[in-house]
N, C-alpha and C. Protein backbone atom coordinates (compact mmCIF):
# COMPACT_ATOMS: atom_id res chain seq x y z
N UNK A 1 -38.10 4.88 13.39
CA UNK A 1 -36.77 4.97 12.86
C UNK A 1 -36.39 3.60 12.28
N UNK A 2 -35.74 3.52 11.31
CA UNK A 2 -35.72 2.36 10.67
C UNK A 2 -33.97 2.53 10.05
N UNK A 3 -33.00 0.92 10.64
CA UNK A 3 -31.60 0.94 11.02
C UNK A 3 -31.60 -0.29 10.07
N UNK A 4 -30.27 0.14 9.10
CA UNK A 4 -29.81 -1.20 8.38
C UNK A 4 -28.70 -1.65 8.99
N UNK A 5 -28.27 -2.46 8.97
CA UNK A 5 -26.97 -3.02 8.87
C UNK A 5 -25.69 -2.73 6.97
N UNK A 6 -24.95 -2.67 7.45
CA UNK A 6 -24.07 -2.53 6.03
C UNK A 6 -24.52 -4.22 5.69
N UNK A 7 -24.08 -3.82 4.35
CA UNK A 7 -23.89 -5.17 3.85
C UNK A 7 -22.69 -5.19 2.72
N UNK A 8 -22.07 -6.95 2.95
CA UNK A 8 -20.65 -6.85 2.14
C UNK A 8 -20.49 -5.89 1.34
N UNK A 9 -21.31 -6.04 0.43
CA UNK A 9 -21.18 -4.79 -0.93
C UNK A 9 -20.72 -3.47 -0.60
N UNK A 10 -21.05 -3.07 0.93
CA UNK A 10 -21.05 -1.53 0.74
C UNK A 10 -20.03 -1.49 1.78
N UNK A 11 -19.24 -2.84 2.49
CA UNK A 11 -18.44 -2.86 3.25
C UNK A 11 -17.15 -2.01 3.05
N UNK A 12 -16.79 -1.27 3.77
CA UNK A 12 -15.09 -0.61 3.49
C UNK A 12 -14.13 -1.35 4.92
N UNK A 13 -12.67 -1.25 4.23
CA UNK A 13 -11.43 -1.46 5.18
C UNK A 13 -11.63 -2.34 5.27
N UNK A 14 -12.29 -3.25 4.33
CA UNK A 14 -11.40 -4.45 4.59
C UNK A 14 -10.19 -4.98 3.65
N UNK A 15 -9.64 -5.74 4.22
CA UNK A 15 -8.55 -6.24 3.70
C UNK A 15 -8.11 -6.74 2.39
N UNK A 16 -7.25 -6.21 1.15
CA UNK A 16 -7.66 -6.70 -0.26
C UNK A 16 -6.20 -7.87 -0.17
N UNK A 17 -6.60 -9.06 -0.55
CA UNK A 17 -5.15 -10.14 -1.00
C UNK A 17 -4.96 -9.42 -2.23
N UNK A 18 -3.76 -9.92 -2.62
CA UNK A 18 -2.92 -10.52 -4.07
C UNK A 18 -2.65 -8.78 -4.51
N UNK A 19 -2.53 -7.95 -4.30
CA UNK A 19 -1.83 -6.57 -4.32
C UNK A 19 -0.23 -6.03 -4.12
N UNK A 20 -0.13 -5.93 -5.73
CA UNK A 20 1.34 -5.82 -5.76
C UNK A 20 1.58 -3.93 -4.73
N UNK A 21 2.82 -4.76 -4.54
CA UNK A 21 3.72 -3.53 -3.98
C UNK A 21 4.70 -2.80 -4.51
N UNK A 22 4.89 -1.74 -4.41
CA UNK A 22 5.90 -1.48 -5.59
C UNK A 22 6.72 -0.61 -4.84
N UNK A 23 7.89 -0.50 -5.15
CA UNK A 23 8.80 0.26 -4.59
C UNK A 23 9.41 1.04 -6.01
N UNK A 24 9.72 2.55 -5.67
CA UNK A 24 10.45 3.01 -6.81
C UNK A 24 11.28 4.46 -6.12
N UNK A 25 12.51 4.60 -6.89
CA UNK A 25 13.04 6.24 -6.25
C UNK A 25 12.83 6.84 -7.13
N UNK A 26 12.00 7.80 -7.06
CA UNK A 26 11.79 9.16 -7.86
C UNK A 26 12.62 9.65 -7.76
N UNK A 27 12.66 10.88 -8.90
CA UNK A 27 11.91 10.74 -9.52
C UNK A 27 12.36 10.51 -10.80
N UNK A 28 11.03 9.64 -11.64
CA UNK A 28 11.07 8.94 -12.83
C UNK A 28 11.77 7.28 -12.78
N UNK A 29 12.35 7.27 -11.41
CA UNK A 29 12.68 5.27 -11.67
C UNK A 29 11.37 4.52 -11.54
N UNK A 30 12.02 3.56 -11.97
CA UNK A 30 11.46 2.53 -12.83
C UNK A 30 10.71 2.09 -11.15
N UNK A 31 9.88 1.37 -11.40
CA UNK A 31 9.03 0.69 -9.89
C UNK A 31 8.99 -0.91 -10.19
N UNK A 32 9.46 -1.06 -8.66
CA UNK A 32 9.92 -2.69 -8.76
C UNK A 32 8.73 -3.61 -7.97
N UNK A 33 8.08 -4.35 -8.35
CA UNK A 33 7.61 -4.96 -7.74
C UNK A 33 8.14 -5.98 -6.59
N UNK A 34 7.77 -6.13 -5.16
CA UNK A 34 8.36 -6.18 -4.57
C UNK A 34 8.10 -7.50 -3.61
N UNK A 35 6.50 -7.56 -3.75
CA UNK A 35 5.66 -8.25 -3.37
C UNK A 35 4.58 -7.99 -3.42
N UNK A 36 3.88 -9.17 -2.70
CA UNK A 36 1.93 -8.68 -2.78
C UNK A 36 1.53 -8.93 -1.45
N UNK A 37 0.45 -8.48 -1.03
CA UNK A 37 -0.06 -8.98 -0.14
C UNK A 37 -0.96 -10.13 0.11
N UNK A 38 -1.02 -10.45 1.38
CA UNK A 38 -1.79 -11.67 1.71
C UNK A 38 -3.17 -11.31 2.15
N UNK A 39 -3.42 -12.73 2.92
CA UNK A 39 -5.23 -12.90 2.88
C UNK A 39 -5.24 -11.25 3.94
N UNK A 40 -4.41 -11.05 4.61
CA UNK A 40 -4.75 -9.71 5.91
C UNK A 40 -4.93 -8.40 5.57
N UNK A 41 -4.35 -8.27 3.72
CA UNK A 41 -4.29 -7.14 3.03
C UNK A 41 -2.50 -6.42 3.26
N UNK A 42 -1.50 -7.52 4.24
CA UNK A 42 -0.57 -6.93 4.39
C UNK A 42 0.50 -7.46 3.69
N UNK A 43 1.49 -6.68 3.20
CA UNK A 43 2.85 -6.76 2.61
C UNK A 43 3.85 -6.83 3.95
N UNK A 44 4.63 -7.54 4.40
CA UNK A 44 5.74 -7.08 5.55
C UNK A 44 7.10 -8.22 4.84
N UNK A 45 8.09 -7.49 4.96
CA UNK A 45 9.48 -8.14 4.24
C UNK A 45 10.56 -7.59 4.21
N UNK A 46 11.88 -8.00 4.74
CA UNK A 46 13.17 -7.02 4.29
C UNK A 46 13.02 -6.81 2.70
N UNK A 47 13.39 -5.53 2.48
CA UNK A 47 13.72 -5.31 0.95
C UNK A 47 15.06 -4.77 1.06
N UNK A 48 16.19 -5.03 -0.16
CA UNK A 48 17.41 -4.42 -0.02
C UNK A 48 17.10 -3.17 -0.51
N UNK A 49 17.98 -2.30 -0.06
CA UNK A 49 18.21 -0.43 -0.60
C UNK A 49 19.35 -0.27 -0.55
N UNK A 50 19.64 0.69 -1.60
CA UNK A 50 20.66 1.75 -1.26
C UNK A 50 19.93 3.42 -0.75
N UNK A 51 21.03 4.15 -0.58
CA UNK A 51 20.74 5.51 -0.12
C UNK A 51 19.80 5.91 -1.50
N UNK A 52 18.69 6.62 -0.60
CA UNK A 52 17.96 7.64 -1.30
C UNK A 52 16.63 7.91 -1.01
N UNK A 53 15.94 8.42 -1.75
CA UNK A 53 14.11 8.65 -1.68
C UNK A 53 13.36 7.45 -2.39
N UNK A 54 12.58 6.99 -1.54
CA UNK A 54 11.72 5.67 -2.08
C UNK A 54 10.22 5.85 -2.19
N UNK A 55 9.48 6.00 -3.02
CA UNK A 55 8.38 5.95 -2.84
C UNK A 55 7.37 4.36 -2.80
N UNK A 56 6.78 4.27 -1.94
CA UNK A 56 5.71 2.83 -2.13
C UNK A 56 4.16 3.63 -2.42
N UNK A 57 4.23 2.09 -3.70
CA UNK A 57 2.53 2.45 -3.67
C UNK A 57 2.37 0.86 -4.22
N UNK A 58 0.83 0.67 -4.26
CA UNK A 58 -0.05 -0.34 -4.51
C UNK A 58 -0.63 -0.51 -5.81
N UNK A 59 -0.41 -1.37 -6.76
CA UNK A 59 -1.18 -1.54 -8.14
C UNK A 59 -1.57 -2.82 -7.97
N UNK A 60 -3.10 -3.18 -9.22
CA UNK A 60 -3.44 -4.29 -9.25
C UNK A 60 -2.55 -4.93 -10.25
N UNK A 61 -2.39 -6.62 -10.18
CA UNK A 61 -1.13 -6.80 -10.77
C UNK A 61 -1.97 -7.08 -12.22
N UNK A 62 -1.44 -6.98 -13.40
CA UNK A 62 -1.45 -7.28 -14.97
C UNK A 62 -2.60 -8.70 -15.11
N UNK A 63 -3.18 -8.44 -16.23
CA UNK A 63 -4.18 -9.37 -16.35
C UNK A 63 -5.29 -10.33 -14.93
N UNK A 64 -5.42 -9.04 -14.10
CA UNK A 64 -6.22 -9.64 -12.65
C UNK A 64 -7.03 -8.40 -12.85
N UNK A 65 -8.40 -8.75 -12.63
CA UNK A 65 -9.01 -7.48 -11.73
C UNK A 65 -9.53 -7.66 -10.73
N UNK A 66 -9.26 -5.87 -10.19
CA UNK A 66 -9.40 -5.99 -8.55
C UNK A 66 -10.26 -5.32 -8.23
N UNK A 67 -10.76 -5.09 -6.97
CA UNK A 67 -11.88 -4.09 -6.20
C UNK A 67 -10.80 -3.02 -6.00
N UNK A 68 -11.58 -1.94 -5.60
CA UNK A 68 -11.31 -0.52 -6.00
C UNK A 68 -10.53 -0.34 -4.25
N UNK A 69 -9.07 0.24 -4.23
CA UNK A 69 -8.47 -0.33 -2.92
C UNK A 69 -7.54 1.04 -2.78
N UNK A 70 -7.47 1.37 -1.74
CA UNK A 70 -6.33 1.93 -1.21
C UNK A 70 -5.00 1.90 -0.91
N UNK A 71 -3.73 2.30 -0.28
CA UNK A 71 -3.16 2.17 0.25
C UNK A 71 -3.10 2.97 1.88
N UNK A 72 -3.58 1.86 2.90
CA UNK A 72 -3.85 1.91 4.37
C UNK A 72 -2.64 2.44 5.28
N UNK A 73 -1.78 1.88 5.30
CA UNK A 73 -0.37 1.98 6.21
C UNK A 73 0.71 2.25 5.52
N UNK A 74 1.82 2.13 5.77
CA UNK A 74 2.77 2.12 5.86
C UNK A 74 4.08 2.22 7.17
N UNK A 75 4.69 1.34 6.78
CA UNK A 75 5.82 1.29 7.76
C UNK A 75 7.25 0.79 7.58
N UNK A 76 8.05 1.67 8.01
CA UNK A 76 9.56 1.39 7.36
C UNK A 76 10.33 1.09 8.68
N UNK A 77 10.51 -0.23 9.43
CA UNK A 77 11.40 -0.63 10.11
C UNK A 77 10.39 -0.11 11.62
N UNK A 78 9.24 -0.21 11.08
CA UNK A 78 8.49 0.03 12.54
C UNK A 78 8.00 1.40 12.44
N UNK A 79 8.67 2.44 11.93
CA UNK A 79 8.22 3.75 11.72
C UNK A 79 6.96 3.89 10.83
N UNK A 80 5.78 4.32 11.44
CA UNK A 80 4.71 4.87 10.19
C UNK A 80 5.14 5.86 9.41
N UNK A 81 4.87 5.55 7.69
CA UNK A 81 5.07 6.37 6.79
C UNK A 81 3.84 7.21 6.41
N UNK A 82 3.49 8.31 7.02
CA UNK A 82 2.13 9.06 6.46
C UNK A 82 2.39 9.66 5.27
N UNK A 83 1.18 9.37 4.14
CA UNK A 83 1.15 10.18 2.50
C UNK A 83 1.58 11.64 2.87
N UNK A 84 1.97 11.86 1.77
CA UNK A 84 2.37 13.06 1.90
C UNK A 84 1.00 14.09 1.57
N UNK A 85 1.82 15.53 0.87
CA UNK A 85 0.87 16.39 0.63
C UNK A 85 0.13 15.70 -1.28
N UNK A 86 0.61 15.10 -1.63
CA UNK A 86 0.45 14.15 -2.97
C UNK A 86 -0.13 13.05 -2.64
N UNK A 87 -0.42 12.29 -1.25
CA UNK A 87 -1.21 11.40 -1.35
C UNK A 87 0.02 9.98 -1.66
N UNK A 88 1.30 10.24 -1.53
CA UNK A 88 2.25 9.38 -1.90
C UNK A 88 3.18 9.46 -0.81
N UNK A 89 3.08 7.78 -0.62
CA UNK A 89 4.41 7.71 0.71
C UNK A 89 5.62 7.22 0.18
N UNK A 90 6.48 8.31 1.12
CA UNK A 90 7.80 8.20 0.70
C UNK A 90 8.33 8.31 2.05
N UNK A 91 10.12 7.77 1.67
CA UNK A 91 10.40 8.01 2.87
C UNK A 91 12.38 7.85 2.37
N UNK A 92 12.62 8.37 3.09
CA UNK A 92 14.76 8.52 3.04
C UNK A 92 15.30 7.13 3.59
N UNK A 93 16.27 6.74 3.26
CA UNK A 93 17.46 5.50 3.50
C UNK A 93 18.74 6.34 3.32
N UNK A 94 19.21 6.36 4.37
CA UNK A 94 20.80 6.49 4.72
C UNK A 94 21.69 5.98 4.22
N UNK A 95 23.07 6.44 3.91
CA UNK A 95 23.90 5.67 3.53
C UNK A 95 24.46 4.69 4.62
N UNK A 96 24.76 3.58 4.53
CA UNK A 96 25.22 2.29 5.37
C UNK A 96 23.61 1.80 5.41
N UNK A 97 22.73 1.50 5.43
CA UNK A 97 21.96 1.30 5.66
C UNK A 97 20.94 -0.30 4.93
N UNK A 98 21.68 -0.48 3.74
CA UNK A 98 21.48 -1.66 3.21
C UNK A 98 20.36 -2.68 2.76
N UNK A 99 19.14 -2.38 3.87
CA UNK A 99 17.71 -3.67 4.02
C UNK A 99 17.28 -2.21 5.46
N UNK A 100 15.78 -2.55 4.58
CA UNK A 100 14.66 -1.94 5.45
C UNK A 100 13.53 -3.10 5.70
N UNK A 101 12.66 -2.85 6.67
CA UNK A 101 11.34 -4.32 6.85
C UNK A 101 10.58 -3.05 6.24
N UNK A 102 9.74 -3.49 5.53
CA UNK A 102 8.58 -2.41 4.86
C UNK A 102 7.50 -3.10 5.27
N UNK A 103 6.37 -2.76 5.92
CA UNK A 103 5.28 -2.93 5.98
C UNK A 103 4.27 -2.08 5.56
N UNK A 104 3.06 -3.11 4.36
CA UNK A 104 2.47 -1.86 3.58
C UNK A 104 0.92 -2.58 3.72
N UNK A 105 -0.35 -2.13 3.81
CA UNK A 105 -1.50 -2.61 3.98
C UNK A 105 -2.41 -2.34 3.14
N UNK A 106 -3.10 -2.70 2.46
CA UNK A 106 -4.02 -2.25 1.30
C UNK A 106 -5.35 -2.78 1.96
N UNK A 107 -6.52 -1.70 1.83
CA UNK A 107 -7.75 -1.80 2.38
C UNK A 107 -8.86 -1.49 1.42
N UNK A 108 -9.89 -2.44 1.14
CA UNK A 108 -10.79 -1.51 0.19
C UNK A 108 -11.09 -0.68 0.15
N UNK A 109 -11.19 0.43 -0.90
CA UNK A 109 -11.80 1.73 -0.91
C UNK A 109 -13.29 2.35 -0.90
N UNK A 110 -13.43 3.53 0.37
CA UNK A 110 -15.20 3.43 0.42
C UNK A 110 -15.50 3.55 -0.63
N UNK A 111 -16.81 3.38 -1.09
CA UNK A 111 -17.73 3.76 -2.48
C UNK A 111 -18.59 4.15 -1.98
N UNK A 112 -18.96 5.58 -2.56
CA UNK A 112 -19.56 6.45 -2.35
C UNK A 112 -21.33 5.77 -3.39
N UNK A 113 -22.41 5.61 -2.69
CA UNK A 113 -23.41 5.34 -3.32
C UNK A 113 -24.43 6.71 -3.22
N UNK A 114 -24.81 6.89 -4.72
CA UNK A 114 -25.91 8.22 -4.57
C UNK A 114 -27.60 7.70 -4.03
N UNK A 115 -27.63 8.33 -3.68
CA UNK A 115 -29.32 8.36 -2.94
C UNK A 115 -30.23 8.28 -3.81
């Protein structure tokens, strides 16, 4: 029987830096960049809100290229945000409610290699 080890190249979950975050309320607003993440792959920060539906997602930012990445977590004030049936996390803000801590994690994406 003969056992490899992975190697970087074919490594997944790990952690991607410099990944914008975007916040936007659907549907059709505009998406705000909000921040990026660091060396851990994580975004964590009050963001201000008003009431409504927010969706977060992850883009590589303009004139950078990136490795092929996911979006890992999510969390709104400690609560995990799981994707929906679209593969897109969203989540409600109350009225009075003002600033959420968003925590968002971006992880490389597996790559599938053919045989």
């Amino acid at each position: 029987m003969l056992l490899s080890a992975a190697t970087p190249a074919l490594a997944q979950n790990n952690p991607i830096p410099n990944i914008d975050i975007l916040l936007q309320k659907p549907p059709g607003g505009s998406a705000l960049v909000v921040g990026e993440t660091g060396r851990d792959g994580w975004f964590r920060d009050p963001i201000p809100v008003e009431a409504g539906e927010y969706q977060v997602a992850a883009a590589c930012p303009p004139r950078r290229q990136c490795p092929a990445f996911r979006m890992a977590e999510v969390l709104v004030n400690g609560r995990v945000i799981g994707p929906d049936a679209r593969g897109r996390f969203v989540f409600l803000v109350g009225s009075g409610i003002g600033q959420v801590r968003l925590e968002a994690r971006v992880l490389s994406q597996p790559v599938s290699i053919p045989r």
